[in-house]
C-alpha atoms as a PDB file:
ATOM      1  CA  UNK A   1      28.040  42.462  34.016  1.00  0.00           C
ATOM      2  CA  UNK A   2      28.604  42.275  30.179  1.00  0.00           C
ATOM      3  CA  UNK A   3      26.187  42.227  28.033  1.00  0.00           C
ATOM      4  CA  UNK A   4      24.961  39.746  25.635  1.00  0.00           C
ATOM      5  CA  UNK A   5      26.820  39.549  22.006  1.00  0.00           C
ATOM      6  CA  UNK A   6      25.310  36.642  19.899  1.00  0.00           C
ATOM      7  CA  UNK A   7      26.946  34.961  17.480  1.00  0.00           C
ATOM      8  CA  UNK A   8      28.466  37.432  14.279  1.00  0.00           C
ATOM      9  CA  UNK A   9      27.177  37.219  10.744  1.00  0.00           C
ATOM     10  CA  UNK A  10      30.029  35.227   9.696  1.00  0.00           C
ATOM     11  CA  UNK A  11      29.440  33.161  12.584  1.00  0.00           C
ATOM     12  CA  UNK A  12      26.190  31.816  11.522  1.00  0.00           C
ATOM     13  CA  UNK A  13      27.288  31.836   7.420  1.00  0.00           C
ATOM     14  CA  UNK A  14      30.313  29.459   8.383  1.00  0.00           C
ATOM     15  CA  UNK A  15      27.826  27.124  11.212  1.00  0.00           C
ATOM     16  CA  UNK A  16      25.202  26.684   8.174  1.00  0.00           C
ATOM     17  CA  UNK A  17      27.476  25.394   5.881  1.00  0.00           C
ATOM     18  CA  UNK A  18      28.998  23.602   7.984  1.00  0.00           C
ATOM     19  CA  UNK A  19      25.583  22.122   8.267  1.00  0.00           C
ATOM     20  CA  UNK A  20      25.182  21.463   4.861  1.00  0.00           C
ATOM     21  CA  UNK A  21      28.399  19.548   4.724  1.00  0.00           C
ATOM     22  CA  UNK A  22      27.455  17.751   7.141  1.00  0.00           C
ATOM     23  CA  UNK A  23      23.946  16.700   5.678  1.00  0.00           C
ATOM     24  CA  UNK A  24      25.400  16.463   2.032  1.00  0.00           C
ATOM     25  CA  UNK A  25      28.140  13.664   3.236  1.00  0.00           C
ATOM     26  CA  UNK A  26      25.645  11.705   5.496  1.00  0.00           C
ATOM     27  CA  UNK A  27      23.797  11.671   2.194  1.00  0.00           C
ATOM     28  CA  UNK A  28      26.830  10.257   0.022  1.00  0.00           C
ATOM     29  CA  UNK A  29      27.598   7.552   2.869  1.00  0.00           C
ATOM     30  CA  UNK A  30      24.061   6.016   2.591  1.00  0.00           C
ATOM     31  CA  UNK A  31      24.162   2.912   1.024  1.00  0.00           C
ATOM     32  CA  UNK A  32      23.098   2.091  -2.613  1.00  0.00           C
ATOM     33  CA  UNK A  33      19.173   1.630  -2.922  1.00  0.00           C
ATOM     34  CA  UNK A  34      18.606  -2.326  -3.494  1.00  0.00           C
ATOM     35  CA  UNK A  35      16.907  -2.784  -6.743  1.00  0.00           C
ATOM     36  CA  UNK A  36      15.214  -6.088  -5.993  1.00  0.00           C
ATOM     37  CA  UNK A  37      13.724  -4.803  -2.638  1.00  0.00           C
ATOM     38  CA  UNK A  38      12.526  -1.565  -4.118  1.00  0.00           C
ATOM     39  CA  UNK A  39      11.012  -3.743  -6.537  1.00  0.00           C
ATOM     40  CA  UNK A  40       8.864  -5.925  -4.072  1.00  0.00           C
ATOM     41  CA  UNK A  41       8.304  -2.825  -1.663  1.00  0.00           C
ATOM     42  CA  UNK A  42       6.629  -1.210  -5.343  1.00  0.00           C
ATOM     43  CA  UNK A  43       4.544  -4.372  -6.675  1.00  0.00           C
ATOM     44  CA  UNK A  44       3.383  -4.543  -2.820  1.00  0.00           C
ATOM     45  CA  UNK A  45       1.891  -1.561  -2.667  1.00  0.00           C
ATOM     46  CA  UNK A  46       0.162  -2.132  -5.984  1.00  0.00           C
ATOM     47  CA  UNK A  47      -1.202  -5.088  -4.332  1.00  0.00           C
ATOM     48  CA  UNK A  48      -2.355  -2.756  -1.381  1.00  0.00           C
ATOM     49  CA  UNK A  49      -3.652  -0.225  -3.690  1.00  0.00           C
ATOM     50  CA  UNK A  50      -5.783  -2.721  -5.559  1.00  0.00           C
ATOM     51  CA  UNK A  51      -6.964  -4.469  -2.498  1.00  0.00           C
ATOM     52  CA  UNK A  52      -8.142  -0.902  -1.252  1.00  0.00           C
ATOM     53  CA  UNK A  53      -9.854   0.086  -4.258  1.00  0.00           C
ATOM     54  CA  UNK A  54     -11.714  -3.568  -4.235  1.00  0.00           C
ATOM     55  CA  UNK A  55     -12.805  -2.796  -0.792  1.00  0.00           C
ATOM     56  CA  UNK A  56     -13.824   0.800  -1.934  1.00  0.00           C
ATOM     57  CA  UNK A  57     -16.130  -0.521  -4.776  1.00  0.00           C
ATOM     58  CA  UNK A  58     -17.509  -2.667  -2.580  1.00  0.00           C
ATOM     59  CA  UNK A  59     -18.419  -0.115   0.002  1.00  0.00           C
ATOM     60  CA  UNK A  60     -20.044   2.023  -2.946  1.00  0.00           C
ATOM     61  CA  UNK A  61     -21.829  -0.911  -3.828  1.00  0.00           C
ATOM     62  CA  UNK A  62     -23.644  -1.766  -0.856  1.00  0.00           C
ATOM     63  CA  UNK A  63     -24.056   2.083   0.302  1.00  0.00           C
ATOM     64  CA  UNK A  64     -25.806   2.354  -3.175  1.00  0.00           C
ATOM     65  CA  UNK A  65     -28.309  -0.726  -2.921  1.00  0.00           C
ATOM     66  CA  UNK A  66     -29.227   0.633   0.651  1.00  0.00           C
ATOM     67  CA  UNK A  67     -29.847   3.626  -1.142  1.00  0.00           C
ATOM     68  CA  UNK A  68     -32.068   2.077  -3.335  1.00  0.00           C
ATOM     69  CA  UNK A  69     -33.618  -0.277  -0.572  1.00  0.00           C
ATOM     70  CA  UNK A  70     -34.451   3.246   1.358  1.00  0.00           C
ATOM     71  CA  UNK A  71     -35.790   4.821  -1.457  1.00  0.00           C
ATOM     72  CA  UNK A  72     -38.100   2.077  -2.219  1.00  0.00           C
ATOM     73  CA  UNK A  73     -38.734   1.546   1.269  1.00  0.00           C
ATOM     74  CA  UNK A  74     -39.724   5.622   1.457  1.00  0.00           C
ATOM     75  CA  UNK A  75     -42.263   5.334  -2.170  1.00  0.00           C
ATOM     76  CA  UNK A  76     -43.773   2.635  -0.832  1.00  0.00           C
ATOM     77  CA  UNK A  77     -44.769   4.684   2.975  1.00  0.00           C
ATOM     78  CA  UNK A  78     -45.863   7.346   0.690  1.00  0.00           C
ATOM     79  CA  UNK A  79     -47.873   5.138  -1.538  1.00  0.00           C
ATOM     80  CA  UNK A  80     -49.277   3.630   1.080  1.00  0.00           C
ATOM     81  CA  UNK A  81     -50.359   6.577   3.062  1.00  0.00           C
ATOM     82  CA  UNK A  82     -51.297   8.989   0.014  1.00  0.00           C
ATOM     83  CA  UNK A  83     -54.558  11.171   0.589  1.00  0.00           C
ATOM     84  CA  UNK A  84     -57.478   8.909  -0.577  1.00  0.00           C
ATOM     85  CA  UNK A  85     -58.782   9.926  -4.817  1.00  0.00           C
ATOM     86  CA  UNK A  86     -62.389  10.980  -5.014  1.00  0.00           C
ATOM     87  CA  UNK A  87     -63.112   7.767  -6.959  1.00  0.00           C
ATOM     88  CA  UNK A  88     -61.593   6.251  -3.715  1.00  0.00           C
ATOM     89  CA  UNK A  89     -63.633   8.303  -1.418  1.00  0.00           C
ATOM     90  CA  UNK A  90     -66.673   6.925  -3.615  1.00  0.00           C
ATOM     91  CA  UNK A  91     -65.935   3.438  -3.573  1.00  0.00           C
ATOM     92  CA  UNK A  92     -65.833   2.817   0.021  1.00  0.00           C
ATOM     93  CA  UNK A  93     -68.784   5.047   0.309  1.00  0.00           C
ATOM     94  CA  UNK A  94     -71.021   2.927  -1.853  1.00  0.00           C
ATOM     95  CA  UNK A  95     -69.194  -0.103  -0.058  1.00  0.00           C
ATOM     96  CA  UNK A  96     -70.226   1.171   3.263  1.00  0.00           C
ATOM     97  CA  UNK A  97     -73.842   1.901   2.120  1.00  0.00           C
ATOM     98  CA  UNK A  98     -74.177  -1.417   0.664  1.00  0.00           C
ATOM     99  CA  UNK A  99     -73.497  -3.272   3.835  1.00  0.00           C
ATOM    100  CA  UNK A 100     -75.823  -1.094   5.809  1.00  0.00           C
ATOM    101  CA  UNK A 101     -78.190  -2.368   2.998  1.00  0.00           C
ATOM    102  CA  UNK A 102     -77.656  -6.028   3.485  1.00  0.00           C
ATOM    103  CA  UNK A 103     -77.814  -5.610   7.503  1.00  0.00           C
ATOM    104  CA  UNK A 104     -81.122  -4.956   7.016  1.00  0.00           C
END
């Protein structure tokens, strides 16, 4: 059985330009770009692009005021639920003593 003999050097040179030909007159028999539809493909994608960036600003918008409606939301709790002052403390002591006063 004989053996195996790929393709030469030259072989492969000749095949890749042969290639490129091929690819270069493809290229040349494409027909000319239309200006006017290039034109509308470009101003649509403007309008795309600003629509996108409208939505965008939106979405910032609203993920900043939940932001803000979270943080709020969070000082508040901690407000709320903050370790009572010592003035506290005394004022609902003396509270508590004055209506054991008036039960009496």
């Amino acid at each position: 059985m004989k053996a195996y003999r790929g393709p030469s050097y030259q072989d492969r040179v000749e095949r890749a330009a042969d290639a490129k030909q091929k690819a270069l007159d493809r290229l040349k028999a494409r027909p000319p770009v239309d200006q006017a539809a290039l034109a509308s493909r470009r101003e649509a994608a403007l309008v795309r692009e600003a629509a996108r960036a409208e939505k965008r600003a939106a979405g910032k918008a609203a993920a900043e005021a939940a932001r803000a409606e979270t943080a709020a939301a969070e000082a508040e709790a901690n407000e709320a639920s903050h370790a009572p002052t010592e003035a506290e403390r005394k004022a609902a002591r003396d509270a508590r003593y004055a209506a054991r006063k008036s039960r009496k």
